[in-house]
N, C-alpha and C. Protein backbone atom coordinates (compact mmCIF):
# COMPACT_ATOMS: atom_id res chain seq x y z
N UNK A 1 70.75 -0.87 -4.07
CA UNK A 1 70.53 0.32 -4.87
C UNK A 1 70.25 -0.10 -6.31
N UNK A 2 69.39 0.17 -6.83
CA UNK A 2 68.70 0.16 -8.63
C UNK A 2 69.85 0.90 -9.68
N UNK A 3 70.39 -0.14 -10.24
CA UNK A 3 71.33 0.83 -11.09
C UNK A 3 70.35 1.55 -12.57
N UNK A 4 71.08 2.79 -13.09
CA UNK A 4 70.52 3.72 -13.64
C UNK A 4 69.93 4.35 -13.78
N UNK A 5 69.01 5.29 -13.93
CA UNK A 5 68.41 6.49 -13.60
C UNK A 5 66.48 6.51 -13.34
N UNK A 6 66.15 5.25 -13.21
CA UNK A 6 64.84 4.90 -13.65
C UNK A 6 63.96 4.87 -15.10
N UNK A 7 65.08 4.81 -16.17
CA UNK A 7 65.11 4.47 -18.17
C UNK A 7 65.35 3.23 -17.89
N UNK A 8 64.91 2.54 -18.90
CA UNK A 8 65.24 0.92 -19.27
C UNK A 8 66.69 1.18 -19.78
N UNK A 9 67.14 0.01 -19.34
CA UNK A 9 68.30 -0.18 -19.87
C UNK A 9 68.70 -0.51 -21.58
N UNK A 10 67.39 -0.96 -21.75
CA UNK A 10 67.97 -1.21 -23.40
C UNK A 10 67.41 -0.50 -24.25
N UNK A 11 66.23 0.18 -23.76
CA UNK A 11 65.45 1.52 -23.88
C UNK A 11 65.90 2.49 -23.57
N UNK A 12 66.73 3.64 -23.36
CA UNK A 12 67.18 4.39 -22.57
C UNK A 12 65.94 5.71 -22.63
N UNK A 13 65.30 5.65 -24.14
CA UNK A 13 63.86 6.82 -23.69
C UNK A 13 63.02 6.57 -23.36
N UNK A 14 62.76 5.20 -22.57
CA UNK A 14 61.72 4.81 -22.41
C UNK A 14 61.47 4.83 -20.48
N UNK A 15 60.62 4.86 -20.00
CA UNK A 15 61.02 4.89 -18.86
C UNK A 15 60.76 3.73 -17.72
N UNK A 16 61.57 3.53 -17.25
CA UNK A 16 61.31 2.25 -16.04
C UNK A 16 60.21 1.59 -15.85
N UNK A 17 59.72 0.30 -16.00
CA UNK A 17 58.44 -0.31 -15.23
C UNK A 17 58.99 -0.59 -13.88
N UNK A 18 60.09 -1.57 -13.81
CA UNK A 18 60.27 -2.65 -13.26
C UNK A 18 62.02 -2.91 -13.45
N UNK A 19 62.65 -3.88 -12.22
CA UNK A 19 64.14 -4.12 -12.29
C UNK A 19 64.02 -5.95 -12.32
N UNK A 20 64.94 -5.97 -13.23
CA UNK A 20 64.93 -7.51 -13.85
C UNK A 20 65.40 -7.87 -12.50
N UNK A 21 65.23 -9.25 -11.72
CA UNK A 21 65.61 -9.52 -10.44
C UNK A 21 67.41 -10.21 -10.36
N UNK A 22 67.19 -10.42 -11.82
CA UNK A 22 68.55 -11.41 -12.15
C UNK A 22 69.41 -10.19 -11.99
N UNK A 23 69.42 -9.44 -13.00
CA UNK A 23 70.76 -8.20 -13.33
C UNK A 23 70.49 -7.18 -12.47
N UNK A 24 69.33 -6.60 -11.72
CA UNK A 24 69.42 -5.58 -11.26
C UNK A 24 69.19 -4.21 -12.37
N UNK A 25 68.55 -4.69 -13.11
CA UNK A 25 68.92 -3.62 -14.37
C UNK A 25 67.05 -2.90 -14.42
N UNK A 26 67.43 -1.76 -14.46
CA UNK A 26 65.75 -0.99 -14.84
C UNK A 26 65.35 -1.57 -15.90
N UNK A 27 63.99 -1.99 -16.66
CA UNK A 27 63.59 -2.49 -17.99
C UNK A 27 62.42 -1.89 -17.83
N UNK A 28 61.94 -1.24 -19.04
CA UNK A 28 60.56 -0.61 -19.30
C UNK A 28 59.48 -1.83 -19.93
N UNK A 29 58.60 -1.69 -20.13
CA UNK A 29 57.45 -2.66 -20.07
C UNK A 29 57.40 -3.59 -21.14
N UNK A 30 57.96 -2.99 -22.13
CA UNK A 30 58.07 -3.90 -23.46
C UNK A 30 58.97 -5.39 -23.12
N UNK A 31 60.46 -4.75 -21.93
CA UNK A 31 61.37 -5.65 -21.77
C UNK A 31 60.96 -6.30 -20.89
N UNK A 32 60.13 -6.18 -19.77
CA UNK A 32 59.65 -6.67 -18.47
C UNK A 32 58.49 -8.35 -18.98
N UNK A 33 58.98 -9.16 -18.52
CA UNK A 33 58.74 -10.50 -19.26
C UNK A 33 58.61 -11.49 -17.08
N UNK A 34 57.34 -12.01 -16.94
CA UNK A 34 57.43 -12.91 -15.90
C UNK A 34 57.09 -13.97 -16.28
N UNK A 35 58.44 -14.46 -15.57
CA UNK A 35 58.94 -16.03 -15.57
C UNK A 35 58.74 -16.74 -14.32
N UNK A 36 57.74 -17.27 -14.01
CA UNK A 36 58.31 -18.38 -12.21
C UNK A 36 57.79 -17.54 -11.34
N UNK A 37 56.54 -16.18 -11.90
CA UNK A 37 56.35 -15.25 -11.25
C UNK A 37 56.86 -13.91 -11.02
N UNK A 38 58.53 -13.81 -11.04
CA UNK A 38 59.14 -12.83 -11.13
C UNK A 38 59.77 -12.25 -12.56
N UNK A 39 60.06 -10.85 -12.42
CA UNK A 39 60.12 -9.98 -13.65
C UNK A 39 62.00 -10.01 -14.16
N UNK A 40 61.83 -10.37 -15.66
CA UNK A 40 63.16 -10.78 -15.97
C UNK A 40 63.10 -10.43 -17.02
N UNK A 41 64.70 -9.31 -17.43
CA UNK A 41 64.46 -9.03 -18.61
C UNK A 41 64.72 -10.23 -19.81
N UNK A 42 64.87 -9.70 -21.05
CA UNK A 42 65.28 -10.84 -22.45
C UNK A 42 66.39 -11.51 -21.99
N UNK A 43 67.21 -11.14 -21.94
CA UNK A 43 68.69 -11.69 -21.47
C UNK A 43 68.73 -12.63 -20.46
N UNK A 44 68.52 -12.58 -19.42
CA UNK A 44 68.12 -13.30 -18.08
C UNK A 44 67.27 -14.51 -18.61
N UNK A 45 65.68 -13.90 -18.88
CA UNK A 45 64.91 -14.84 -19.23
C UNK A 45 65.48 -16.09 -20.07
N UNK A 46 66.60 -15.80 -21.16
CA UNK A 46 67.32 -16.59 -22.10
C UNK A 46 67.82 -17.53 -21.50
N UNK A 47 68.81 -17.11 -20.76
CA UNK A 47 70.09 -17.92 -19.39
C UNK A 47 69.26 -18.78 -18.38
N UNK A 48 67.87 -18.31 -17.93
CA UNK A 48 67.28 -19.30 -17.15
C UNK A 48 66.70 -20.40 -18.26
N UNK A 49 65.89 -19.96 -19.03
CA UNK A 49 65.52 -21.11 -19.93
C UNK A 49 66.49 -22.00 -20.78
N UNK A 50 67.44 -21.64 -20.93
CA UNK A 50 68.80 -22.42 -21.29
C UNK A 50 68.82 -23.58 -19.90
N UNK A 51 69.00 -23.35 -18.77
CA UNK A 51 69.70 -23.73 -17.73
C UNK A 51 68.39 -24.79 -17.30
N UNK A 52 67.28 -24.53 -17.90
CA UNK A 52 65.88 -25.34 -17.25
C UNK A 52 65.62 -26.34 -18.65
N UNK A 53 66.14 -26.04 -19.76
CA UNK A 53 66.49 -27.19 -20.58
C UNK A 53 67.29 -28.76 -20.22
N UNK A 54 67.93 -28.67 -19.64
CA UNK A 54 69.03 -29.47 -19.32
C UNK A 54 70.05 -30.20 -20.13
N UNK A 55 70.87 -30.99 -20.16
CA UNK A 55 72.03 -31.59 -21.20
C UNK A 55 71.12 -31.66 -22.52
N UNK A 56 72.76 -31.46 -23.10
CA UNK A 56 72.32 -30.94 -24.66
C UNK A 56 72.32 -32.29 -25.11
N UNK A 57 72.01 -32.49 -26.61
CA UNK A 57 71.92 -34.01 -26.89
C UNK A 57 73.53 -35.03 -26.85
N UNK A 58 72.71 -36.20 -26.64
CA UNK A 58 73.55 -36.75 -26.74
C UNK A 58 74.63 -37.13 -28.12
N UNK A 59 76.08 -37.21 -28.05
CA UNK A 59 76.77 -37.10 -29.27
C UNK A 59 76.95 -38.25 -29.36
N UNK A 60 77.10 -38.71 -31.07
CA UNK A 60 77.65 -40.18 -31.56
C UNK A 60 79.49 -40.60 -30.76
N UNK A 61 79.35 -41.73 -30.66
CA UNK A 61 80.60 -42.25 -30.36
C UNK A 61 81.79 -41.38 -31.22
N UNK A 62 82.92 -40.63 -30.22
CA UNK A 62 83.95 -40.27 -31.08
C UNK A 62 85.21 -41.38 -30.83
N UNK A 63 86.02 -41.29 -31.52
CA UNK A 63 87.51 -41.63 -31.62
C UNK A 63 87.99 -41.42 -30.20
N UNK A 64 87.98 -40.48 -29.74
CA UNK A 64 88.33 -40.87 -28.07
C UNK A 64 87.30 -41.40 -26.98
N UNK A 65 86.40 -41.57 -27.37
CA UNK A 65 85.99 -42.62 -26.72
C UNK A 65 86.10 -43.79 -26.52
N UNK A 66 85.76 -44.41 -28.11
CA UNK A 66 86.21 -45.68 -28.55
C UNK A 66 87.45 -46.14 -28.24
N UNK A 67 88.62 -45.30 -27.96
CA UNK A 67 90.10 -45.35 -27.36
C UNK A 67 90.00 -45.37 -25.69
N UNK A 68 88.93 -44.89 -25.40
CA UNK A 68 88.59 -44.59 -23.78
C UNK A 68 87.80 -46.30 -23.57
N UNK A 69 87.26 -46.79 -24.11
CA UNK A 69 86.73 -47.71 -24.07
C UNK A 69 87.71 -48.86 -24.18
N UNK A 70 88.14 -49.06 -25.01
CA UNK A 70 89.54 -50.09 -25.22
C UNK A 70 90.60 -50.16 -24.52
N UNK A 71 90.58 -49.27 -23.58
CA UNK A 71 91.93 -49.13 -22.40
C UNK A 71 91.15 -49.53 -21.05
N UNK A 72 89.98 -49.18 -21.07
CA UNK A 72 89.46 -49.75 -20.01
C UNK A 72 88.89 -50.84 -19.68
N UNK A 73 88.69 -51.35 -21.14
CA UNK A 73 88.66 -53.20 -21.16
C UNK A 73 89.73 -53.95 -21.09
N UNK A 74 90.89 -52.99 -21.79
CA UNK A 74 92.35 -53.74 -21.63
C UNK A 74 92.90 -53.77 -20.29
N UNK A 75 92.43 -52.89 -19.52
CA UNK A 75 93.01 -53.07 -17.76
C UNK A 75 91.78 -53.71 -17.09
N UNK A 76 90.92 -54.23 -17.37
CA UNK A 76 89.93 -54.85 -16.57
C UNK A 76 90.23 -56.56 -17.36
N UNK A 77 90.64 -56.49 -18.35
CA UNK A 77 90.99 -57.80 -18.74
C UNK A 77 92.14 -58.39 -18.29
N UNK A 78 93.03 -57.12 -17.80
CA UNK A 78 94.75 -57.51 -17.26
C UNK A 78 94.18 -57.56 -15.67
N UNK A 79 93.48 -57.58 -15.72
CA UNK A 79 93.18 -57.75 -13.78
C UNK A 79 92.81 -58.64 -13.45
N UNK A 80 91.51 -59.30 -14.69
CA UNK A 80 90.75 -60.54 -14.63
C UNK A 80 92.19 -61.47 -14.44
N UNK A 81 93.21 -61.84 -15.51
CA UNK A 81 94.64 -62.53 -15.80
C UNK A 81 95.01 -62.23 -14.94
N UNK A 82 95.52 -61.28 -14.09
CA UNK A 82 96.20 -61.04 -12.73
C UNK A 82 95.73 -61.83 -11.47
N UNK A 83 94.53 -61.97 -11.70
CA UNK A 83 93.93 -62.71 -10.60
C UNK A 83 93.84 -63.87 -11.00
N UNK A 84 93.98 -64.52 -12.27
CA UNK A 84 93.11 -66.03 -12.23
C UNK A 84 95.16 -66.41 -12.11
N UNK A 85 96.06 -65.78 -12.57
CA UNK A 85 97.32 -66.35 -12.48
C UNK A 85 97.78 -65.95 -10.57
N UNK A 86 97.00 -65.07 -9.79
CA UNK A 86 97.52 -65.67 -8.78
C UNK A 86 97.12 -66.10 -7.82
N UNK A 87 95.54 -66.81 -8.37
CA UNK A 87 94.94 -68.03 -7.86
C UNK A 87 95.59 -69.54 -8.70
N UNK A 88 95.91 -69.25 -9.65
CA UNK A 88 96.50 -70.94 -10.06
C UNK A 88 98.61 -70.90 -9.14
N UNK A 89 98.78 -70.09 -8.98
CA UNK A 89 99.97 -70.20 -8.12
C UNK A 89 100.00 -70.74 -6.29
């Protein structure tokens, strides 16, 4: 079922073209925008093109990393010593 009365939703005097496929929402022609072929209002259209961007940039080294890094050399270095002391035994 099409929610609201056949008015755009963000238009309310305006009257229906088309239902965004994402929200289900009536949008009159101004809001009616195709993306990938199908009709999506502003909002939608936003959230898919966000999501078809992909990872945001990459960040400089923080303080917990650099701490994430140093614990994991310190137990890969205590393993290397773990092993060479119980091969010389």
């Amino acid at each position: 079922m099409i929610q609201g009365s056949g008015r755009c939703h963000y238009h309310p005097e305006r009257a229906g073209l088309g239902v965004c496929v994402e929200c289900r929402r009536v949008i009159c022609r101004e809001c009616t925008t195709q993306f990938e072929g199908i009709n999506r209002c502003a909002s939608c259209l936003e959230k898919r093109l966000k999501a078809l961007e992909g990872p945001g940039e990459r960040r400089e080294w923080t303080v917990g990393n650099v701490v994430l890094g140093l614990v994991g050399m310190a137990l890969v270095w205590g393993a290397i010593l773990l092993v060479a002391q119980a091969a010389a035994s």
